[in-house]
PDB file of N, CA and C in Angstrom:
ATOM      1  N   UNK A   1     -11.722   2.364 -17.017  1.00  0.00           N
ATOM      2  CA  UNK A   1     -11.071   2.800 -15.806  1.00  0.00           C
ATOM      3  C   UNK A   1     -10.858   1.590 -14.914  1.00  0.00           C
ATOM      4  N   UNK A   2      -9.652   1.746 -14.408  1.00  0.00           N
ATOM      5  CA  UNK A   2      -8.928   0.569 -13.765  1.00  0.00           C
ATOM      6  C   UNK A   2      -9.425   0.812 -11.791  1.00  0.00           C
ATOM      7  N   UNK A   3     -10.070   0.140 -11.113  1.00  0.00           N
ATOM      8  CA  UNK A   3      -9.909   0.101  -9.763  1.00  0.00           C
ATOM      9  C   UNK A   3      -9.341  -1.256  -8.946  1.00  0.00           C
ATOM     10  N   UNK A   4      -8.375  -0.932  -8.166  1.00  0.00           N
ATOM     11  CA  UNK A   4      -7.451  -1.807  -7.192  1.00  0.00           C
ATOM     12  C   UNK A   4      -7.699  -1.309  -5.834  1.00  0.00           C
ATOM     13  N   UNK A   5      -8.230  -2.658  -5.044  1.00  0.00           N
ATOM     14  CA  UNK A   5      -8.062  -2.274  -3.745  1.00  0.00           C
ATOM     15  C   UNK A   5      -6.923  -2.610  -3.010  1.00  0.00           C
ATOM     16  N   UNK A   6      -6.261  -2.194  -2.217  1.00  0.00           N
ATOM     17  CA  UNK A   6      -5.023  -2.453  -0.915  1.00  0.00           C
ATOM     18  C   UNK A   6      -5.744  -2.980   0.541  1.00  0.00           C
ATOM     19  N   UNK A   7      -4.715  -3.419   0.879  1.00  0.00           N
ATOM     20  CA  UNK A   7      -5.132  -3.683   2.448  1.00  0.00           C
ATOM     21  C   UNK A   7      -5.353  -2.543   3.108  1.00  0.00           C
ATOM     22  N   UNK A   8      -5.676  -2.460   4.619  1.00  0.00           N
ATOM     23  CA  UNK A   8      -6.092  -1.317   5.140  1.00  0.00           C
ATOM     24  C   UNK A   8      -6.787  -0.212   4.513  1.00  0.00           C
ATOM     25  N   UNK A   9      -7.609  -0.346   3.810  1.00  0.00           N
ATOM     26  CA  UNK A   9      -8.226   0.399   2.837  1.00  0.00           C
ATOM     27  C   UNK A   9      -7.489   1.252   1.706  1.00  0.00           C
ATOM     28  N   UNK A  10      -6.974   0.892   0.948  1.00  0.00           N
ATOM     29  CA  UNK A  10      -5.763   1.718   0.478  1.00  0.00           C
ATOM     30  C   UNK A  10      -6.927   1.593  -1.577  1.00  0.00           C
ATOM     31  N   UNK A  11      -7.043   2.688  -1.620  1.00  0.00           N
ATOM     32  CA  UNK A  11      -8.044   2.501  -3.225  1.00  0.00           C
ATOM     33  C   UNK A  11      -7.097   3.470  -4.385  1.00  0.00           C
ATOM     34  N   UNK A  12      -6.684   2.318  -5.278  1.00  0.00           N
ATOM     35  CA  UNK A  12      -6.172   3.068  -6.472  1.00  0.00           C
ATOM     36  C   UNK A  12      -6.905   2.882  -7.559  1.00  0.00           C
ATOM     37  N   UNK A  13      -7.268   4.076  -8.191  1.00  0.00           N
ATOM     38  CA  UNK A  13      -8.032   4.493  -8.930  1.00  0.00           C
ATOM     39  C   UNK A  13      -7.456   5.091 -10.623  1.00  0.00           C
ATOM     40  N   UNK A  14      -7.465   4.245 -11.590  1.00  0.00           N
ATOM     41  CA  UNK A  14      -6.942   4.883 -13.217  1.00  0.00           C
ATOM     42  C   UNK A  14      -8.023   5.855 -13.789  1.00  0.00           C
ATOM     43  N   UNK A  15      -7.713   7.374 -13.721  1.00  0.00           N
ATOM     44  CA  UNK A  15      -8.393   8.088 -14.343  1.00  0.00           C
ATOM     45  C   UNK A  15      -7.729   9.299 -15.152  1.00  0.00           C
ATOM     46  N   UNK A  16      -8.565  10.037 -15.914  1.00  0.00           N
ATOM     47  CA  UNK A  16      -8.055  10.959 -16.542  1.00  0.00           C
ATOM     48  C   UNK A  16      -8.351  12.406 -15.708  1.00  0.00           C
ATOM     49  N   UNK A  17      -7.098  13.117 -15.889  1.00  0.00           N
ATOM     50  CA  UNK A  17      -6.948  14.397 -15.089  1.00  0.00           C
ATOM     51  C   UNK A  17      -6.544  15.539 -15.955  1.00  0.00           C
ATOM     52  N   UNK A  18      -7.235  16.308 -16.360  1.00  0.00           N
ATOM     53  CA  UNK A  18      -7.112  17.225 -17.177  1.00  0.00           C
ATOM     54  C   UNK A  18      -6.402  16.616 -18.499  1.00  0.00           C
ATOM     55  N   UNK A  19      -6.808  15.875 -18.996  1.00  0.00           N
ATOM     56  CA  UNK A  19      -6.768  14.971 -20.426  1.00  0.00           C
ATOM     57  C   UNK A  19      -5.577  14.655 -20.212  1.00  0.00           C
ATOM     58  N   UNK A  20      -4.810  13.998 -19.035  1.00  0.00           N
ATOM     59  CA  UNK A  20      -3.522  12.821 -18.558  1.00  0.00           C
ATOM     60  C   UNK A  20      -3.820  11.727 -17.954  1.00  0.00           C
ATOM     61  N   UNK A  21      -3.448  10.369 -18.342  1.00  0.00           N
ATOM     62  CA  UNK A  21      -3.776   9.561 -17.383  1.00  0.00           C
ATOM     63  C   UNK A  21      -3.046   9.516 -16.155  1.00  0.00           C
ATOM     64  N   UNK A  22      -3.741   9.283 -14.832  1.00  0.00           N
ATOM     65  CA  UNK A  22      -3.483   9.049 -13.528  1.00  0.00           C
ATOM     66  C   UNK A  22      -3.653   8.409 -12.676  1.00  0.00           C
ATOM     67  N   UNK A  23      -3.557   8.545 -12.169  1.00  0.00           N
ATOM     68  CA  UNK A  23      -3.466   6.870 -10.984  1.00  0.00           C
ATOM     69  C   UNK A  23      -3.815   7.956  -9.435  1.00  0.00           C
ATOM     70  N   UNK A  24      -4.916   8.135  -9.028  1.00  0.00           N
ATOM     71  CA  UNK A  24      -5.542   8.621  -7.909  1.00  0.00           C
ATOM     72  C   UNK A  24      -5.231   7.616  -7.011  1.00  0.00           C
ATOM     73  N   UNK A  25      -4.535   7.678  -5.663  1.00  0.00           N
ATOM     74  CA  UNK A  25      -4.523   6.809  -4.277  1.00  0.00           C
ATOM     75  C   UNK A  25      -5.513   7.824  -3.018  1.00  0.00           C
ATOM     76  N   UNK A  26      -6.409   6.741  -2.898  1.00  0.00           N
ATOM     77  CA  UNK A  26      -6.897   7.635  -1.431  1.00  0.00           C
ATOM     78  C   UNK A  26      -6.881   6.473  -0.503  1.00  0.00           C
ATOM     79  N   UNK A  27      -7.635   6.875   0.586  1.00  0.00           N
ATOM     80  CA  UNK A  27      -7.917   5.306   2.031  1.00  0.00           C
ATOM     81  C   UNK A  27      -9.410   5.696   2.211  1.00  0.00           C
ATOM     82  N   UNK A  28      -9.527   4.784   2.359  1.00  0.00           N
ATOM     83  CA  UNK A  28     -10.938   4.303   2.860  1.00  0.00           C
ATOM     84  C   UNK A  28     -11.301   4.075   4.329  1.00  0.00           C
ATOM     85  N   UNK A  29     -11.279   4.822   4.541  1.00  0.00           N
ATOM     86  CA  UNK A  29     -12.230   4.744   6.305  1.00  0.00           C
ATOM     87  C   UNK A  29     -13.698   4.590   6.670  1.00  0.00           C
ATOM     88  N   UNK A  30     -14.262   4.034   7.117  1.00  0.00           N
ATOM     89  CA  UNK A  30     -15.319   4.070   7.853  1.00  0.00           C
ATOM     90  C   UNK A  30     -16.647   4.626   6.490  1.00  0.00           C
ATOM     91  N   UNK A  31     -16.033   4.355   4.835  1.00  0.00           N
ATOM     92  CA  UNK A  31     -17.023   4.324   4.446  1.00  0.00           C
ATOM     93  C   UNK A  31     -17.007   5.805   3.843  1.00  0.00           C
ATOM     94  N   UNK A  32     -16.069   6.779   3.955  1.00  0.00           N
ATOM     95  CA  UNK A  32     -15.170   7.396   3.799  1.00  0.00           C
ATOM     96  C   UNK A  32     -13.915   7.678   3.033  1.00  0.00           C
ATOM     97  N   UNK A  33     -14.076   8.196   1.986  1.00  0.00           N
ATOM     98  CA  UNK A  33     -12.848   8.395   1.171  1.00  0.00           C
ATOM     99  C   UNK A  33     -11.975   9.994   1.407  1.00  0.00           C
ATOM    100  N   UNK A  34     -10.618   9.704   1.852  1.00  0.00           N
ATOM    101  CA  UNK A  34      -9.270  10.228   1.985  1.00  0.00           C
ATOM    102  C   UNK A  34      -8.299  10.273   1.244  1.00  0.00           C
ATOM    103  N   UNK A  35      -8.250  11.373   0.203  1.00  0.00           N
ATOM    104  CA  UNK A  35      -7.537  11.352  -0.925  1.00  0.00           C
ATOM    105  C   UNK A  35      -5.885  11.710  -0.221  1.00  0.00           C
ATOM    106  N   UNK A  36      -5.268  10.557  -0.865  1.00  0.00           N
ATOM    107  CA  UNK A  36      -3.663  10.720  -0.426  1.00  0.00           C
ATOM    108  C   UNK A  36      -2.605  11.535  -1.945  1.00  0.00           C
ATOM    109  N   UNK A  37      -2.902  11.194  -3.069  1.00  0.00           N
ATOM    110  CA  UNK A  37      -2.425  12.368  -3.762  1.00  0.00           C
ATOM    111  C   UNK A  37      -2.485  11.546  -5.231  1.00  0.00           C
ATOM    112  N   UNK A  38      -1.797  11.493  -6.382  1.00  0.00           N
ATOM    113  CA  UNK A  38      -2.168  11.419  -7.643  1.00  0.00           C
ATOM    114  C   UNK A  38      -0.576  10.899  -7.900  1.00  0.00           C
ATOM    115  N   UNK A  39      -0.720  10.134  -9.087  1.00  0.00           N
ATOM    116  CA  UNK A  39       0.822   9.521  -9.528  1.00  0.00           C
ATOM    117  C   UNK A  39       0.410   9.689 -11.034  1.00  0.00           C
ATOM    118  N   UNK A  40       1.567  10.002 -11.400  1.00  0.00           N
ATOM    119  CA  UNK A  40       1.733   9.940 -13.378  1.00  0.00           C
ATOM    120  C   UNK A  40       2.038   8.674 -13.675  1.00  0.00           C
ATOM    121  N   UNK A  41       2.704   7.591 -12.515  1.00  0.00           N
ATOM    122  CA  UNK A  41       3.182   6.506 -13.193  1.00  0.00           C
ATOM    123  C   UNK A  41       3.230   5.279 -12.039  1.00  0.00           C
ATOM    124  N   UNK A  42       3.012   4.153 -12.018  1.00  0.00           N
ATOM    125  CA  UNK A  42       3.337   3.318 -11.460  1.00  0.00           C
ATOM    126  C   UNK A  42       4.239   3.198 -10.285  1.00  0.00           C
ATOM    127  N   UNK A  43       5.628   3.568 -11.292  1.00  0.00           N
ATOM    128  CA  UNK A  43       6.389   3.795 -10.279  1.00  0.00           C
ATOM    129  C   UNK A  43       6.576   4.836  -8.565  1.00  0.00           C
ATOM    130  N   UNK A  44       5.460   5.653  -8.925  1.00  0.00           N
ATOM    131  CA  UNK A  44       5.517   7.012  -7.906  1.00  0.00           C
ATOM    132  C   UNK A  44       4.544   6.157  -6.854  1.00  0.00           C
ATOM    133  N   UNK A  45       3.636   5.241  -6.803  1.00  0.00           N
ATOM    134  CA  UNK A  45       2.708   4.711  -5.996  1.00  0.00           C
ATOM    135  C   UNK A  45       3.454   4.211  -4.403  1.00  0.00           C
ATOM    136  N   UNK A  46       4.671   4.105  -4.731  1.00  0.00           N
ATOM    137  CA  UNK A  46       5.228   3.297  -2.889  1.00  0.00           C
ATOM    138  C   UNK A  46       5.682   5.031  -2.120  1.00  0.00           C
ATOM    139  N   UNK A  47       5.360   5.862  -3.086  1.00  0.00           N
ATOM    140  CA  UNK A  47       5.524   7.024  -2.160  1.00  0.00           C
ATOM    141  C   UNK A  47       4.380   7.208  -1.347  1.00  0.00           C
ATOM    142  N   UNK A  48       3.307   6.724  -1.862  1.00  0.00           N
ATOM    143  CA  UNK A  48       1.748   6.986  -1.028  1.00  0.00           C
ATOM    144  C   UNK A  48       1.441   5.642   0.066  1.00  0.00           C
ATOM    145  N   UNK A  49       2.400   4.865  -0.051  1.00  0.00           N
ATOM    146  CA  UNK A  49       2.656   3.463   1.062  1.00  0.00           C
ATOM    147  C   UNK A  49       1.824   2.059  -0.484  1.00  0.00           C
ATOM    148  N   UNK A  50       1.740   2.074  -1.045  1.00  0.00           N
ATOM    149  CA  UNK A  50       1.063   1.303  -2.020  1.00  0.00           C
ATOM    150  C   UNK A  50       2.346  -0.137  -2.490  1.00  0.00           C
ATOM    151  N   UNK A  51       2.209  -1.147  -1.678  1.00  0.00           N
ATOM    152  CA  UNK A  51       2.531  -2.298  -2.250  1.00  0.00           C
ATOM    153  C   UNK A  51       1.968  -2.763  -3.427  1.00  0.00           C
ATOM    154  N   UNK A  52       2.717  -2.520  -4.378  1.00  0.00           N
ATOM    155  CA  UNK A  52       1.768  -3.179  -5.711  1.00  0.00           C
ATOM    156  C   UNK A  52       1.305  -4.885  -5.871  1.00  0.00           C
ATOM    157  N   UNK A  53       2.303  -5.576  -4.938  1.00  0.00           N
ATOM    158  CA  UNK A  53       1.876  -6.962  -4.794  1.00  0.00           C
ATOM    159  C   UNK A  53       0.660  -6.980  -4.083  1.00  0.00           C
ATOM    160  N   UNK A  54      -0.029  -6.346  -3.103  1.00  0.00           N
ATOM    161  CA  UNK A  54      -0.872  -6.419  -2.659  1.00  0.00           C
ATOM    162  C   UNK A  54      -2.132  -6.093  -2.944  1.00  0.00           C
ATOM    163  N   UNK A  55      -1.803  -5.292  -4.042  1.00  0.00           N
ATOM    164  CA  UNK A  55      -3.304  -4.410  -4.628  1.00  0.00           C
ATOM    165  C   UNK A  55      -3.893  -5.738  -5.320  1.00  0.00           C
ATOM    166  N   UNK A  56      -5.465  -5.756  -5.312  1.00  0.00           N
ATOM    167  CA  UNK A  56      -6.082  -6.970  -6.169  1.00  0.00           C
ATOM    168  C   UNK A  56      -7.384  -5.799  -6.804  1.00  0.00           C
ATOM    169  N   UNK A  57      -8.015  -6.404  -7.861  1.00  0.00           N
ATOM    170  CA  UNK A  57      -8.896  -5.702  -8.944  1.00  0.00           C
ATOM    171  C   UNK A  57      -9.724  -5.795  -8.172  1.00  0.00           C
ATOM    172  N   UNK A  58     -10.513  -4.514  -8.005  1.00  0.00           N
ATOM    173  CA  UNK A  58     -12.097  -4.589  -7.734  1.00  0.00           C
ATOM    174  C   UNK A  58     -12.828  -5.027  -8.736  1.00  0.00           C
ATOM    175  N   UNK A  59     -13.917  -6.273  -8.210  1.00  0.00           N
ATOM    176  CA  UNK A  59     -14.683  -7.009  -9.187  1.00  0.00           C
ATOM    177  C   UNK A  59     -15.402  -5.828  -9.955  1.00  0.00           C
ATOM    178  N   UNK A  60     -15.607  -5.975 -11.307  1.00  0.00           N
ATOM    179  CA  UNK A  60     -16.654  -5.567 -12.273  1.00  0.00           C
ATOM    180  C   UNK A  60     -18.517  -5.441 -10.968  1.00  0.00           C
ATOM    181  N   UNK A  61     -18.832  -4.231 -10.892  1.00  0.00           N
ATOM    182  CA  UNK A  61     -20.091  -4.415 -10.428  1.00  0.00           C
ATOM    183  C   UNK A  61     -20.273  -4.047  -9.275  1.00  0.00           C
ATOM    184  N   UNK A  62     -19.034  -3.832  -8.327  1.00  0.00           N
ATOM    185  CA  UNK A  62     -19.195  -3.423  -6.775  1.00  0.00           C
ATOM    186  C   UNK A  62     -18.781  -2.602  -6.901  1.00  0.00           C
ATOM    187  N   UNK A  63     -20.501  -1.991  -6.164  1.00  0.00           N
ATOM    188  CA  UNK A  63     -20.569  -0.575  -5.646  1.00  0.00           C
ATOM    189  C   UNK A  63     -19.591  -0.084  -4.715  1.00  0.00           C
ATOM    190  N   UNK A  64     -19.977  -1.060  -3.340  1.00  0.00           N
ATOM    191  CA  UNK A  64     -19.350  -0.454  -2.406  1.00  0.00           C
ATOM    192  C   UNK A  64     -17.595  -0.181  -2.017  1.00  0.00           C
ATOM    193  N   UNK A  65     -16.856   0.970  -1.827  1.00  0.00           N
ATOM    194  CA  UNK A  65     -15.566   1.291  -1.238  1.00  0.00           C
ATOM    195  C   UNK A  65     -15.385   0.863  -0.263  1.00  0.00           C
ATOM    196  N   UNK A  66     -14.645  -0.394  -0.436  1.00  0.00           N
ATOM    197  CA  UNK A  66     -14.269  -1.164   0.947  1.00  0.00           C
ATOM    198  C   UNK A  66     -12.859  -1.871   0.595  1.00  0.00           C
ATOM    199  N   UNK A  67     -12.303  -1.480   1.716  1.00  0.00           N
ATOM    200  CA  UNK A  67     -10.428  -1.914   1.780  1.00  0.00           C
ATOM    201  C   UNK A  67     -10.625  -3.337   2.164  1.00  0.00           C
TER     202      UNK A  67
END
């Protein structure tokens, strides 16, 4: 499973959803997760505000949800 963080807390998440892969976007507030909605594909992500140039990999090993 793939995790990318965004600026302003923006967390995209590669998981499986009823045996499909998906791409979960939520925000991160205060430590706080705010689910913004689910994409089938790459392409659907700038509907949830998601610059893909901006997203960078969350390191292997961190716990914490932080934008």
């Amino acid at each position: 499973m793939g995790v990318w963080l965004g600026p302003n807390g923006i967390l995209v998440e590669a998981i499986m959803l009823d045996d499909r892969p998906m791409l979960r976007v939520s925000h991160v507030v205060d430590g706080h997760r705010y689910l913004q909605g689910y994409c089938a594909s790459v392409a659907e992500l700038g509907r949830h505000g998601v610059d893909l140039a901006q997203l960078v990999e969350r390191p292997a090993g961190a716990e914490r949800l932080t934008g």
